[in-house]
PDB file of N, CA and C in Angstrom:
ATOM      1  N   UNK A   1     -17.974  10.581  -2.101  1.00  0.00           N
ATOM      2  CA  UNK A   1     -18.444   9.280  -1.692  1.00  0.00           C
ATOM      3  C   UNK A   1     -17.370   8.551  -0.893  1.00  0.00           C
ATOM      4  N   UNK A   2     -16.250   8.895  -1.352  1.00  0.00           N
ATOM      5  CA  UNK A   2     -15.014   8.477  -0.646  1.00  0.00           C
ATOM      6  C   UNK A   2     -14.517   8.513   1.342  1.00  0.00           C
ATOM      7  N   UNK A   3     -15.454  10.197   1.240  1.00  0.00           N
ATOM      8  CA  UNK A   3     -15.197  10.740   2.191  1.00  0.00           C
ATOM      9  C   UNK A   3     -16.070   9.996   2.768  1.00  0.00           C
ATOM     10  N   UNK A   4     -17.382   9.853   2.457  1.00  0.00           N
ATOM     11  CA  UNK A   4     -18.024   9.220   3.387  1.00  0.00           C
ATOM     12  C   UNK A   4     -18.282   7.804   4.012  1.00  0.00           C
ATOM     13  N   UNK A   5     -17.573   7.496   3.104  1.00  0.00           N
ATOM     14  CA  UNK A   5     -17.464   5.916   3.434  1.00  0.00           C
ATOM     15  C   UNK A   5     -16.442   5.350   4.836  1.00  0.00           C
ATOM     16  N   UNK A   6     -15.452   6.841   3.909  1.00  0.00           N
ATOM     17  CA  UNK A   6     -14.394   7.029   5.073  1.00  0.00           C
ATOM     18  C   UNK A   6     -14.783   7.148   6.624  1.00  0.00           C
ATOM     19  N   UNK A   7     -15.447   7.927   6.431  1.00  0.00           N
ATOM     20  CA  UNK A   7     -16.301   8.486   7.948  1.00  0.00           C
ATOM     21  C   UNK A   7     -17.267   7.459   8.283  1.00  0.00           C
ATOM     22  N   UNK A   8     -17.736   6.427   7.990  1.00  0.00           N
ATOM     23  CA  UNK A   8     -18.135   5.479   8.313  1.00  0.00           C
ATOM     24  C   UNK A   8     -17.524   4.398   9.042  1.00  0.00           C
ATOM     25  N   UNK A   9     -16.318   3.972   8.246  1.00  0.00           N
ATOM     26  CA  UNK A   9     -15.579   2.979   8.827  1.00  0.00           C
ATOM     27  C   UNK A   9     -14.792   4.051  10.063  1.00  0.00           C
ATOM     28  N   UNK A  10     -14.341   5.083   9.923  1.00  0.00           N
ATOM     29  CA  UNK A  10     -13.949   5.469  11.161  1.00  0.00           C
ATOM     30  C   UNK A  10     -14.857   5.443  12.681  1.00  0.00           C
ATOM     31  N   UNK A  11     -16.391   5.613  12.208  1.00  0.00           N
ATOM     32  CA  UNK A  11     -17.340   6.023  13.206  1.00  0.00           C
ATOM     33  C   UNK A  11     -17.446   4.404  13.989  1.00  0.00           C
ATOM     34  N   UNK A  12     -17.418   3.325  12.548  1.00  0.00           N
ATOM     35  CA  UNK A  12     -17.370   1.796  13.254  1.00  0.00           C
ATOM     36  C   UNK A  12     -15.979   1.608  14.178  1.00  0.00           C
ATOM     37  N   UNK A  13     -15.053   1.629  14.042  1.00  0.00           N
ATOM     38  CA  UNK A  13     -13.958   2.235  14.435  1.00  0.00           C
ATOM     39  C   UNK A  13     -14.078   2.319  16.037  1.00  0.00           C
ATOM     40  N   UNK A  14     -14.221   3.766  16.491  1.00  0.00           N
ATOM     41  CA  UNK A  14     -14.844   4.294  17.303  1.00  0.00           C
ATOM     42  C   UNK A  14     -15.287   3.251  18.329  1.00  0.00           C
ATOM     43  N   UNK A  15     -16.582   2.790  16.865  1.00  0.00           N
ATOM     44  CA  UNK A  15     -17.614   2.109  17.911  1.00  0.00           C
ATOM     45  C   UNK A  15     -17.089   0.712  18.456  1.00  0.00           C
ATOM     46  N   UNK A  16     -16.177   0.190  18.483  1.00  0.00           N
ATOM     47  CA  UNK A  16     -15.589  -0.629  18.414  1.00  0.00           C
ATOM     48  C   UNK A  16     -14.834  -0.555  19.921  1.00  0.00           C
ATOM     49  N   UNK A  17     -14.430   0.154  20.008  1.00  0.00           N
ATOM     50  CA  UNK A  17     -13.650   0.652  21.543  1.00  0.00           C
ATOM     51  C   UNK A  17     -14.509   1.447  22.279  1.00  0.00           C
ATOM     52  N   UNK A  18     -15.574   1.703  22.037  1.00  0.00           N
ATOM     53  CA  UNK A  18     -16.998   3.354  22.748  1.00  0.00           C
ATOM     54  C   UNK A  18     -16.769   2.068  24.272  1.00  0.00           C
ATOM     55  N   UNK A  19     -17.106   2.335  25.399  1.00  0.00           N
ATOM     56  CA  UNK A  19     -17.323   1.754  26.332  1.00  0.00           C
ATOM     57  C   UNK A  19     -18.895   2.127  27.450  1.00  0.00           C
ATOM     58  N   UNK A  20     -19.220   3.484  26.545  1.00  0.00           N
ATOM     59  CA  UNK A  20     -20.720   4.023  27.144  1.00  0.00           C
ATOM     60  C   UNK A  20     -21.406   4.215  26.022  1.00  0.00           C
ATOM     61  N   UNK A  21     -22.789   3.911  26.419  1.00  0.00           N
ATOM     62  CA  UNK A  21     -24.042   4.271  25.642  1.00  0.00           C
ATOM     63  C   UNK A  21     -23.988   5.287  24.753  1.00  0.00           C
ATOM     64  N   UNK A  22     -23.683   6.386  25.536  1.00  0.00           N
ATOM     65  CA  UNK A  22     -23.622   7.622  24.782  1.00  0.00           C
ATOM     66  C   UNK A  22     -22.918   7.591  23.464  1.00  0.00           C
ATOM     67  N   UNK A  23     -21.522   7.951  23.779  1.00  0.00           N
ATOM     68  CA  UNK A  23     -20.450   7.210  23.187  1.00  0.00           C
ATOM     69  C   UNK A  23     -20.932   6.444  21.391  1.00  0.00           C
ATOM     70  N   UNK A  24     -21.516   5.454  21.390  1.00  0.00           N
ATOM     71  CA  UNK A  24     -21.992   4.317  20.996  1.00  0.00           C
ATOM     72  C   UNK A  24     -22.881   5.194  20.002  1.00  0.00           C
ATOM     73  N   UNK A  25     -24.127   5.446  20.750  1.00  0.00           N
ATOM     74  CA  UNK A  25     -25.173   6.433  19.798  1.00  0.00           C
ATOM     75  C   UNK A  25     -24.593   7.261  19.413  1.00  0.00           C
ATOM     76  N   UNK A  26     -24.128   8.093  19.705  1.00  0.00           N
ATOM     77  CA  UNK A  26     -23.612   9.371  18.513  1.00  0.00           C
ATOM     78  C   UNK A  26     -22.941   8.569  17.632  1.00  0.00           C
ATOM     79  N   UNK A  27     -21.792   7.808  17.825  1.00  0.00           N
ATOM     80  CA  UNK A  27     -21.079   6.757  16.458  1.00  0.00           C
ATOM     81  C   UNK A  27     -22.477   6.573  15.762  1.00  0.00           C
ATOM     82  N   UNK A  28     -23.345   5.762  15.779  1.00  0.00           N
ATOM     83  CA  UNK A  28     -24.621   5.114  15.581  1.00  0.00           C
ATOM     84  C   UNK A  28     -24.822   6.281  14.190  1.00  0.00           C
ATOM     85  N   UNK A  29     -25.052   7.058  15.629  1.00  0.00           N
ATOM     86  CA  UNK A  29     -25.820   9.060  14.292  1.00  0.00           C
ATOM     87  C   UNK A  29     -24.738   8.716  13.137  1.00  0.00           C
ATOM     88  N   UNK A  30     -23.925   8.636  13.380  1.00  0.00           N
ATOM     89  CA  UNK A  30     -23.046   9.404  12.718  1.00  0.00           C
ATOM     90  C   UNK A  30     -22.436   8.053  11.340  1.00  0.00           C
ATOM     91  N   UNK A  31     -22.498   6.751  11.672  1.00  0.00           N
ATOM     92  CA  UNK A  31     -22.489   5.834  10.512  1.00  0.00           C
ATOM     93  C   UNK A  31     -23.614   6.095  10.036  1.00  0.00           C
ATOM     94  N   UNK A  32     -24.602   6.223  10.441  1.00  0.00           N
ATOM     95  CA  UNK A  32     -25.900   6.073   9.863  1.00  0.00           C
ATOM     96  C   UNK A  32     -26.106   7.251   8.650  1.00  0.00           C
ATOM     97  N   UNK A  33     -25.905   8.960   8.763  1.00  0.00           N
ATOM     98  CA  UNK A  33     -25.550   9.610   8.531  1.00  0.00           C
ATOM     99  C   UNK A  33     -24.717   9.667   7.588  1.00  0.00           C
ATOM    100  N   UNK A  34     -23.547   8.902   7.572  1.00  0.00           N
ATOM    101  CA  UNK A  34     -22.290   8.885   6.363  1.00  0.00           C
ATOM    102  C   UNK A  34     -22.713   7.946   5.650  1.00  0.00           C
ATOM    103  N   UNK A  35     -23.304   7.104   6.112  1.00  0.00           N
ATOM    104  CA  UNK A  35     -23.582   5.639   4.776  1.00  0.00           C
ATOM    105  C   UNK A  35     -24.759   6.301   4.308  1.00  0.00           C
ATOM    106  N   UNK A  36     -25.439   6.618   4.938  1.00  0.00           N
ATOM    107  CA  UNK A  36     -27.079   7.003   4.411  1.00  0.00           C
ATOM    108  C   UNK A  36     -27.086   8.005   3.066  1.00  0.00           C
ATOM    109  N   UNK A  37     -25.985   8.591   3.178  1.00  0.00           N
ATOM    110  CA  UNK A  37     -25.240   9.603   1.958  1.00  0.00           C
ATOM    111  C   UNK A  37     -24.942   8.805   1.238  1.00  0.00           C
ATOM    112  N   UNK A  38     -23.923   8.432   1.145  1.00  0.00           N
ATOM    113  CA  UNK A  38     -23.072   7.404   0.235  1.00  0.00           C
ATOM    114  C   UNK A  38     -23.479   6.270  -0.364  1.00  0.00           C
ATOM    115  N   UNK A  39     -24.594   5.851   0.495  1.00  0.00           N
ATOM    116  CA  UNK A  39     -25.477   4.659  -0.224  1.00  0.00           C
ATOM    117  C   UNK A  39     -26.170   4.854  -2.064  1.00  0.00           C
ATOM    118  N   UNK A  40     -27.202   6.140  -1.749  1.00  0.00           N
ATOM    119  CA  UNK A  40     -28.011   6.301  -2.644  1.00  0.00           C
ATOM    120  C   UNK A  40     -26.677   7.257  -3.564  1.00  0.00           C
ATOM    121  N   UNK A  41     -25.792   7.510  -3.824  1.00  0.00           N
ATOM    122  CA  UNK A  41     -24.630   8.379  -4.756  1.00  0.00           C
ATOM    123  C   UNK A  41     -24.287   6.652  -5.288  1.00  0.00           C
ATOM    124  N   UNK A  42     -23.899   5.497  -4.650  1.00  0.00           N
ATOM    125  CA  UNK A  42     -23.519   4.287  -5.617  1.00  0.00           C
ATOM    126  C   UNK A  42     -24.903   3.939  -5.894  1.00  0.00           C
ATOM    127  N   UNK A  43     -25.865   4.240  -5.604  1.00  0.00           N
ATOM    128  CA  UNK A  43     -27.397   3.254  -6.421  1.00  0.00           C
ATOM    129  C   UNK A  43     -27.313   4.171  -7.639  1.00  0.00           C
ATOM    130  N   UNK A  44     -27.343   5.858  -7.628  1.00  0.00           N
ATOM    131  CA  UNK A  44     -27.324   6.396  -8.937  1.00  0.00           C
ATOM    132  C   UNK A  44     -26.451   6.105  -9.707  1.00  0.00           C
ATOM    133  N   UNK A  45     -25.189   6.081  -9.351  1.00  0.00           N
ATOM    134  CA  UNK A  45     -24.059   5.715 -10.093  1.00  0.00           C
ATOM    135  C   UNK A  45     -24.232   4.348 -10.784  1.00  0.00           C
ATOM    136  N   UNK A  46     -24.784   3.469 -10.414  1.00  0.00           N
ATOM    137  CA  UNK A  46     -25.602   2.382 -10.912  1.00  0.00           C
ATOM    138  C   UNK A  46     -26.488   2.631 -12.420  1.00  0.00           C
ATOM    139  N   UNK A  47     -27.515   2.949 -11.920  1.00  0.00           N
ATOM    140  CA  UNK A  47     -28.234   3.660 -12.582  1.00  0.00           C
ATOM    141  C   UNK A  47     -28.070   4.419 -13.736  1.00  0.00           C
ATOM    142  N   UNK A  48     -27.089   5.091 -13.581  1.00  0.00           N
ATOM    143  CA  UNK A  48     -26.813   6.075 -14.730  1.00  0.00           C
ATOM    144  C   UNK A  48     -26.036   5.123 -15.449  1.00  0.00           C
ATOM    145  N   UNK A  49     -25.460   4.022 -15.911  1.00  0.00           N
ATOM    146  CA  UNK A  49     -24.214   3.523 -16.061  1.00  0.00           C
ATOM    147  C   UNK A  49     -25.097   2.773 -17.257  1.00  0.00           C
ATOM    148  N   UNK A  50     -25.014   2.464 -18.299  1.00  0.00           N
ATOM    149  CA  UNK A  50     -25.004   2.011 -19.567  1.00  0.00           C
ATOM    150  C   UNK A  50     -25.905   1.049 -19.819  1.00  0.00           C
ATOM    151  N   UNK A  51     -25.605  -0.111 -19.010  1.00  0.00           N
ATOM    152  CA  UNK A  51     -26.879  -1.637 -18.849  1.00  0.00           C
ATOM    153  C   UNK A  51     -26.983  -1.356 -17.193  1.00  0.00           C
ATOM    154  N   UNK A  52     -27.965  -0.672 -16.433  1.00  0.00           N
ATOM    155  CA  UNK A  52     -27.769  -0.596 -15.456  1.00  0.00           C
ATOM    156  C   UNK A  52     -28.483  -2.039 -14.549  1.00  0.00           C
ATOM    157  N   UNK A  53     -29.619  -2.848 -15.589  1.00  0.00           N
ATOM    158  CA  UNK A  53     -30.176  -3.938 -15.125  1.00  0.00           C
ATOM    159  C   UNK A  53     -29.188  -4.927 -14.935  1.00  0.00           C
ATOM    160  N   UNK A  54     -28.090  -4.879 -15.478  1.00  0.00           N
ATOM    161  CA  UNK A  54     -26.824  -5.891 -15.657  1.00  0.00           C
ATOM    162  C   UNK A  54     -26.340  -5.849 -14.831  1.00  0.00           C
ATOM    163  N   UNK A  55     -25.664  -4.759 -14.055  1.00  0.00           N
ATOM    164  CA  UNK A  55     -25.110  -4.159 -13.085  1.00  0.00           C
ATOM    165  C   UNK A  55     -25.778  -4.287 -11.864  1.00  0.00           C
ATOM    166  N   UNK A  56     -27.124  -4.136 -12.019  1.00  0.00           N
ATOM    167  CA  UNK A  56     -27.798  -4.283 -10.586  1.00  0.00           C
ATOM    168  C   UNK A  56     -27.877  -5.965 -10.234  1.00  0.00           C
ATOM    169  N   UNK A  57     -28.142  -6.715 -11.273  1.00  0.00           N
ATOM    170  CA  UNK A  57     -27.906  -8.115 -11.061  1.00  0.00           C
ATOM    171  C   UNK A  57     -27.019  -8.660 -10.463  1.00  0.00           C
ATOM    172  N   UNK A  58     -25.459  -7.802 -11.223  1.00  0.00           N
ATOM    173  CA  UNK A  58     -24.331  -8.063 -10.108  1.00  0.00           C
ATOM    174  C   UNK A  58     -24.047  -7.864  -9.017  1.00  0.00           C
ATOM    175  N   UNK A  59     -24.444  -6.895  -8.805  1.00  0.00           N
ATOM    176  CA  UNK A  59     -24.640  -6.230  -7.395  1.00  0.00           C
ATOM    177  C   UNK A  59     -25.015  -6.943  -6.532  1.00  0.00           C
ATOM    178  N   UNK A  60     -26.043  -7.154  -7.147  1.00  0.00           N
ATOM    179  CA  UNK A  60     -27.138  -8.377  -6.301  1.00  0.00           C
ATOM    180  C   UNK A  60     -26.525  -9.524  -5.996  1.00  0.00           C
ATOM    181  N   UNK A  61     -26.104 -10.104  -6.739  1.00  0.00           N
ATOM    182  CA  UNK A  61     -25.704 -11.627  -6.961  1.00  0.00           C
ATOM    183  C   UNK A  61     -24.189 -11.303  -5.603  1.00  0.00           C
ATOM    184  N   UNK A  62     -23.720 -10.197  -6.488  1.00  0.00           N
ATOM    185  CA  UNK A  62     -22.068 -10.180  -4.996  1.00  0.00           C
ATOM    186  C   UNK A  62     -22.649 -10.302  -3.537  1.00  0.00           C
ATOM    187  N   UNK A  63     -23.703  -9.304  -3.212  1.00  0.00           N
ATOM    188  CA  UNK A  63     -24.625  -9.118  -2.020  1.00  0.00           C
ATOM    189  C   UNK A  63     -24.836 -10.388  -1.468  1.00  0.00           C
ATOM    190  N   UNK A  64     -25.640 -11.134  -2.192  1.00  0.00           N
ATOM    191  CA  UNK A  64     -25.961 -12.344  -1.669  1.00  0.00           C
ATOM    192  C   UNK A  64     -24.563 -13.424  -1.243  1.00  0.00           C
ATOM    193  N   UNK A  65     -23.786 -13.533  -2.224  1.00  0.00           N
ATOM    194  CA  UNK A  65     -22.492 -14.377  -1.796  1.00  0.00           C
ATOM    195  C   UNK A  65     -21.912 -13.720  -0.541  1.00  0.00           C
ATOM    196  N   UNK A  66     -22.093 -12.227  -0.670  1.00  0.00           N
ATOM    197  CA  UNK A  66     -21.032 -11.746   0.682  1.00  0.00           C
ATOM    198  C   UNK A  66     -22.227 -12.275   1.809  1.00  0.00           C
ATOM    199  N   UNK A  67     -23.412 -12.176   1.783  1.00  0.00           N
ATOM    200  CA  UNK A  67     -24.259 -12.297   3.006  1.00  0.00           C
ATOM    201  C   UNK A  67     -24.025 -13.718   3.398  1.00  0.00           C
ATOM    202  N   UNK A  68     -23.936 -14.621   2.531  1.00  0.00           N
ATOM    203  CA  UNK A  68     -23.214 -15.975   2.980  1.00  0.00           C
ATOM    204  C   UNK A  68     -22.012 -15.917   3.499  1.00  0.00           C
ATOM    205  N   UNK A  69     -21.158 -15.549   3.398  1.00  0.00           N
ATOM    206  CA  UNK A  69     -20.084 -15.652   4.164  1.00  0.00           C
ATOM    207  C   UNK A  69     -20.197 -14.913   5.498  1.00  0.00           C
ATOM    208  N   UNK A  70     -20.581 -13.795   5.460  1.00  0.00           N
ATOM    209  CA  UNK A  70     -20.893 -13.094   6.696  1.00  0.00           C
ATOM    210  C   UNK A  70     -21.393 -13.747   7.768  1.00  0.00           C
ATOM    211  N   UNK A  71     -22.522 -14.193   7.263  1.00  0.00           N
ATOM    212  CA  UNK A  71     -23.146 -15.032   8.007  1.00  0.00           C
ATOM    213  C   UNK A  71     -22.270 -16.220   8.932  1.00  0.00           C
ATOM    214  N   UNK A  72     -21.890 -16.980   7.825  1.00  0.00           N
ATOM    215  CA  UNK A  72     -20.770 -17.781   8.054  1.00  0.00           C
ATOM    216  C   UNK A  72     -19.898 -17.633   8.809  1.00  0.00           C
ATOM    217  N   UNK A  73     -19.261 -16.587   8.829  1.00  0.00           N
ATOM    218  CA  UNK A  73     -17.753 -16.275   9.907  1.00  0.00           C
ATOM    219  C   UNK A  73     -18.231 -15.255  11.044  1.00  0.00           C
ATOM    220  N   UNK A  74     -18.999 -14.233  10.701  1.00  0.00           N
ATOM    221  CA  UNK A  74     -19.479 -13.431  11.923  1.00  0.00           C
ATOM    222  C   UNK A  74     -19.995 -14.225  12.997  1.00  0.00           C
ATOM    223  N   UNK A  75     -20.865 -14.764  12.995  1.00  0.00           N
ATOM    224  CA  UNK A  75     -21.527 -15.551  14.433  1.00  0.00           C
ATOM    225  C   UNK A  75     -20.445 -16.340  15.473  1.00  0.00           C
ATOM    226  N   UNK A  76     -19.858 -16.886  14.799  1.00  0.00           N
ATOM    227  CA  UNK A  76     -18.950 -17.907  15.131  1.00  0.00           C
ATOM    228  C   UNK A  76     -17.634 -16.771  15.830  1.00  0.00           C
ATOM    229  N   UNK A  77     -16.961 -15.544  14.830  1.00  0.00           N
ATOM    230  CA  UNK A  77     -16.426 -14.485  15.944  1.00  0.00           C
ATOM    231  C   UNK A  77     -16.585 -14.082  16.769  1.00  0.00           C
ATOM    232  N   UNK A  78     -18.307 -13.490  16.689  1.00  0.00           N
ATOM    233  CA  UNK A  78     -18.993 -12.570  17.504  1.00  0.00           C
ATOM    234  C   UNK A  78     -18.228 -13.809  19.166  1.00  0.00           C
ATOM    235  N   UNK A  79     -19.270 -14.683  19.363  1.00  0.00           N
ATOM    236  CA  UNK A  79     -19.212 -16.110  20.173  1.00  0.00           C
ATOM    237  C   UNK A  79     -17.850 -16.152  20.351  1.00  0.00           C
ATOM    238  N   UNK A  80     -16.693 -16.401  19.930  1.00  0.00           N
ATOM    239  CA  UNK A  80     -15.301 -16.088  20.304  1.00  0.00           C
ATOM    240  C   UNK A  80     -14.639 -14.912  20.973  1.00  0.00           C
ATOM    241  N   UNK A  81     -15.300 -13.760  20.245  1.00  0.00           N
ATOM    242  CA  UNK A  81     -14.093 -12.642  20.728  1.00  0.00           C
ATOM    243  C   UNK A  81     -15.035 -11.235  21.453  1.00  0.00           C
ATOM    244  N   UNK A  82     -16.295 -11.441  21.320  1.00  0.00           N
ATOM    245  CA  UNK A  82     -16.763 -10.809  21.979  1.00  0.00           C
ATOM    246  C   UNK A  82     -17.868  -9.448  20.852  1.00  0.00           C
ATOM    247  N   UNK A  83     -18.593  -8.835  21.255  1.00  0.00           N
ATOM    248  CA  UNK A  83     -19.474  -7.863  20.132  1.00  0.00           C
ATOM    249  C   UNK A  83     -18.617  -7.436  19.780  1.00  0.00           C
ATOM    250  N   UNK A  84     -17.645  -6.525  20.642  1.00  0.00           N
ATOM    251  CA  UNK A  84     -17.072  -5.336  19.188  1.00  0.00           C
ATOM    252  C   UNK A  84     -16.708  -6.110  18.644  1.00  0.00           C
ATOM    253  N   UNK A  85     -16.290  -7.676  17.963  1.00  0.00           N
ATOM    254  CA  UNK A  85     -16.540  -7.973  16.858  1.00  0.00           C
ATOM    255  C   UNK A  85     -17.121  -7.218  15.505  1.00  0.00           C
ATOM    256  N   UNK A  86     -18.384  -7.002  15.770  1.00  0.00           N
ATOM    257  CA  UNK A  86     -19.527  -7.111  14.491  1.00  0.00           C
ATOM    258  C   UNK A  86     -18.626  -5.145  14.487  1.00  0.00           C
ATOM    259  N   UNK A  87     -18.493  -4.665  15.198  1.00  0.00           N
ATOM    260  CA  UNK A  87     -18.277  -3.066  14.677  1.00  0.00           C
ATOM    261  C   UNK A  87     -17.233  -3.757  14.364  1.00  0.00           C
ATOM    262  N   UNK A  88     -15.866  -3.774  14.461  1.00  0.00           N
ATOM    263  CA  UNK A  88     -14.872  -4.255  13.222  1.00  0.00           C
ATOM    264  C   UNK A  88     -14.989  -4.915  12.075  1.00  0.00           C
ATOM    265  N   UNK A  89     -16.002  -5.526  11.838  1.00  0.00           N
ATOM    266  CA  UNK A  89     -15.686  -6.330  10.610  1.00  0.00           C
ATOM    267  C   UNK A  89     -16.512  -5.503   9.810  1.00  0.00           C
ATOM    268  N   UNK A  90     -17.755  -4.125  10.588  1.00  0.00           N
ATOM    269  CA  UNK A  90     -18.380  -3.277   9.579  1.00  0.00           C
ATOM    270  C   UNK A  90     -17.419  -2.152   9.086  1.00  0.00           C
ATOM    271  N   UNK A  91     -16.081  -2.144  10.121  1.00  0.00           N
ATOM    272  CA  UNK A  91     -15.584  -0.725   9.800  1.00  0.00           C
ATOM    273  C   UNK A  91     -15.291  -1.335   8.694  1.00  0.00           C
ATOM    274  N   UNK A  92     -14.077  -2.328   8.846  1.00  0.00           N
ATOM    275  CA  UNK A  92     -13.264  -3.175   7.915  1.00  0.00           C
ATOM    276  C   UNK A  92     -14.469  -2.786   6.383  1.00  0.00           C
ATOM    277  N   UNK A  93     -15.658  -3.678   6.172  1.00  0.00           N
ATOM    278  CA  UNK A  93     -16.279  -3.368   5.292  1.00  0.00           C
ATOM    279  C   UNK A  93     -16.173  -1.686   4.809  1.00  0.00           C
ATOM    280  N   UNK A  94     -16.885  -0.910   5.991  1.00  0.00           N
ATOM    281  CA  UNK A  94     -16.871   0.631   5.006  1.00  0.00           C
ATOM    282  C   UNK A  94     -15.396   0.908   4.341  1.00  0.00           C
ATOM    283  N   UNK A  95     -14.440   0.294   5.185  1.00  0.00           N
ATOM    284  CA  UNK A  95     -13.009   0.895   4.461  1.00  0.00           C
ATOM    285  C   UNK A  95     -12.842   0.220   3.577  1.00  0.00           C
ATOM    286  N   UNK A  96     -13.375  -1.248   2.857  1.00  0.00           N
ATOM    287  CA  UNK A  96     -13.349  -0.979   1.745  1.00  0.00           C
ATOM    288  C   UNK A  96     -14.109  -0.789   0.403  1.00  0.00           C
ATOM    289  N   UNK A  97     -15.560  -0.108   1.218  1.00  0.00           N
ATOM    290  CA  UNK A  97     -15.998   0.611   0.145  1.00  0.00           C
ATOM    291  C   UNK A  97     -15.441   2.016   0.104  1.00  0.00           C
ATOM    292  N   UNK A  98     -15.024   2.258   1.058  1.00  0.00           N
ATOM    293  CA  UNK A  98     -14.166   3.455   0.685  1.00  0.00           C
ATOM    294  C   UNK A  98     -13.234   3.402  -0.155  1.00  0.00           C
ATOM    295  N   UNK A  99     -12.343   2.536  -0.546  1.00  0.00           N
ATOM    296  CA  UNK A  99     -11.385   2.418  -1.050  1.00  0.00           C
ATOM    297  C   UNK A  99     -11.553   2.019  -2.324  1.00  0.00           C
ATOM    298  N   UNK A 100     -12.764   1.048  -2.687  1.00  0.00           N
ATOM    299  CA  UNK A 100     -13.900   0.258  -4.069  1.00  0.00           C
ATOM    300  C   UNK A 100     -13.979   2.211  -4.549  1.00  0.00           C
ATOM    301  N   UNK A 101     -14.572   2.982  -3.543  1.00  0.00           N
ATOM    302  CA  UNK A 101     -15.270   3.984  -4.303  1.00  0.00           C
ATOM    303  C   UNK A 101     -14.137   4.861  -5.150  1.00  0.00           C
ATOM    304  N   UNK A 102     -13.180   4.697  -4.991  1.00  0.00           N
ATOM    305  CA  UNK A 102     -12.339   5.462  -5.787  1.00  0.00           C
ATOM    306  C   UNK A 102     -12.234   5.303  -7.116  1.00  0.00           C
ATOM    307  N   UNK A 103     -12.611   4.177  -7.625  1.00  0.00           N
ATOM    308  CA  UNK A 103     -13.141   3.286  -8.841  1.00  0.00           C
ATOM    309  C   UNK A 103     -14.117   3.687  -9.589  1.00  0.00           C
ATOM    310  N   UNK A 104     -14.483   4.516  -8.634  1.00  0.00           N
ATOM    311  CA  UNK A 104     -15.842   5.079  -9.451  1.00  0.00           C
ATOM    312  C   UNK A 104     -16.152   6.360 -10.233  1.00  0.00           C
ATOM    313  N   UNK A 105     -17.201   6.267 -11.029  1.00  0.00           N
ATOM    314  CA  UNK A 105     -16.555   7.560 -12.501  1.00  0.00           C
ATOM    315  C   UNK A 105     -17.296   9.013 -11.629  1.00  0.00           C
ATOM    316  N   UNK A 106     -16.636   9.888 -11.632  1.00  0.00           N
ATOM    317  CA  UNK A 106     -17.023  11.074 -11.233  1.00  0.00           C
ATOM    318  C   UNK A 106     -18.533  11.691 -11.958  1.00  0.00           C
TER     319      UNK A 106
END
């Protein structure tokens, strides 16, 4: 899960400096691809975990606070510094669920 998270924030990365279409879409394939893995391995890991309704609440509840802030500071970057904005602040994110996932029970 590690790995792939990894390969996510690298592919945002990437996409961040891509300067052609092409370029861009294959990154695209290829976050889409590594998170799309890694997503449903933390929903089971959820799941399997003791009070998993407890857990999903939190989940939830963090989700929503982070979507407020996001909200909050992304637009206002994007408008300052230009799109690859939004791919940095997703790599930034996958790297640290990459780094969250190490936390997690095998």
């Amino acid at each position: 899960m590690v790995a792939r998270y990894g390969v996510a924030a690298l592919a945002f990365y990437g996409a961040a400096q891509a300067t052609s279409f092409g370029v861009l879409a294959l990154l695209h394939l290829a976050v889409g691809a590594a998170a799309g893995m890694a997503l449903p391995v933390t929903h089971g890991t959820i799941g399997r975990s003791s009070n998993p309704h407890k857990l999903f609440a939190i989940v939830g509840t963090a989700l929503g606070v982070a979507a407020i802030i996001f909200y909050a500071a992304v637009p206002p970057a994007i408008a300052l510094h230009g799109g690859s904005v939004l791919f940095k602040v997703f790599d930034g994110l996958m790297a640290l669920a990459a780094v969250s996932a190490l936390g997690f029970p095998k």
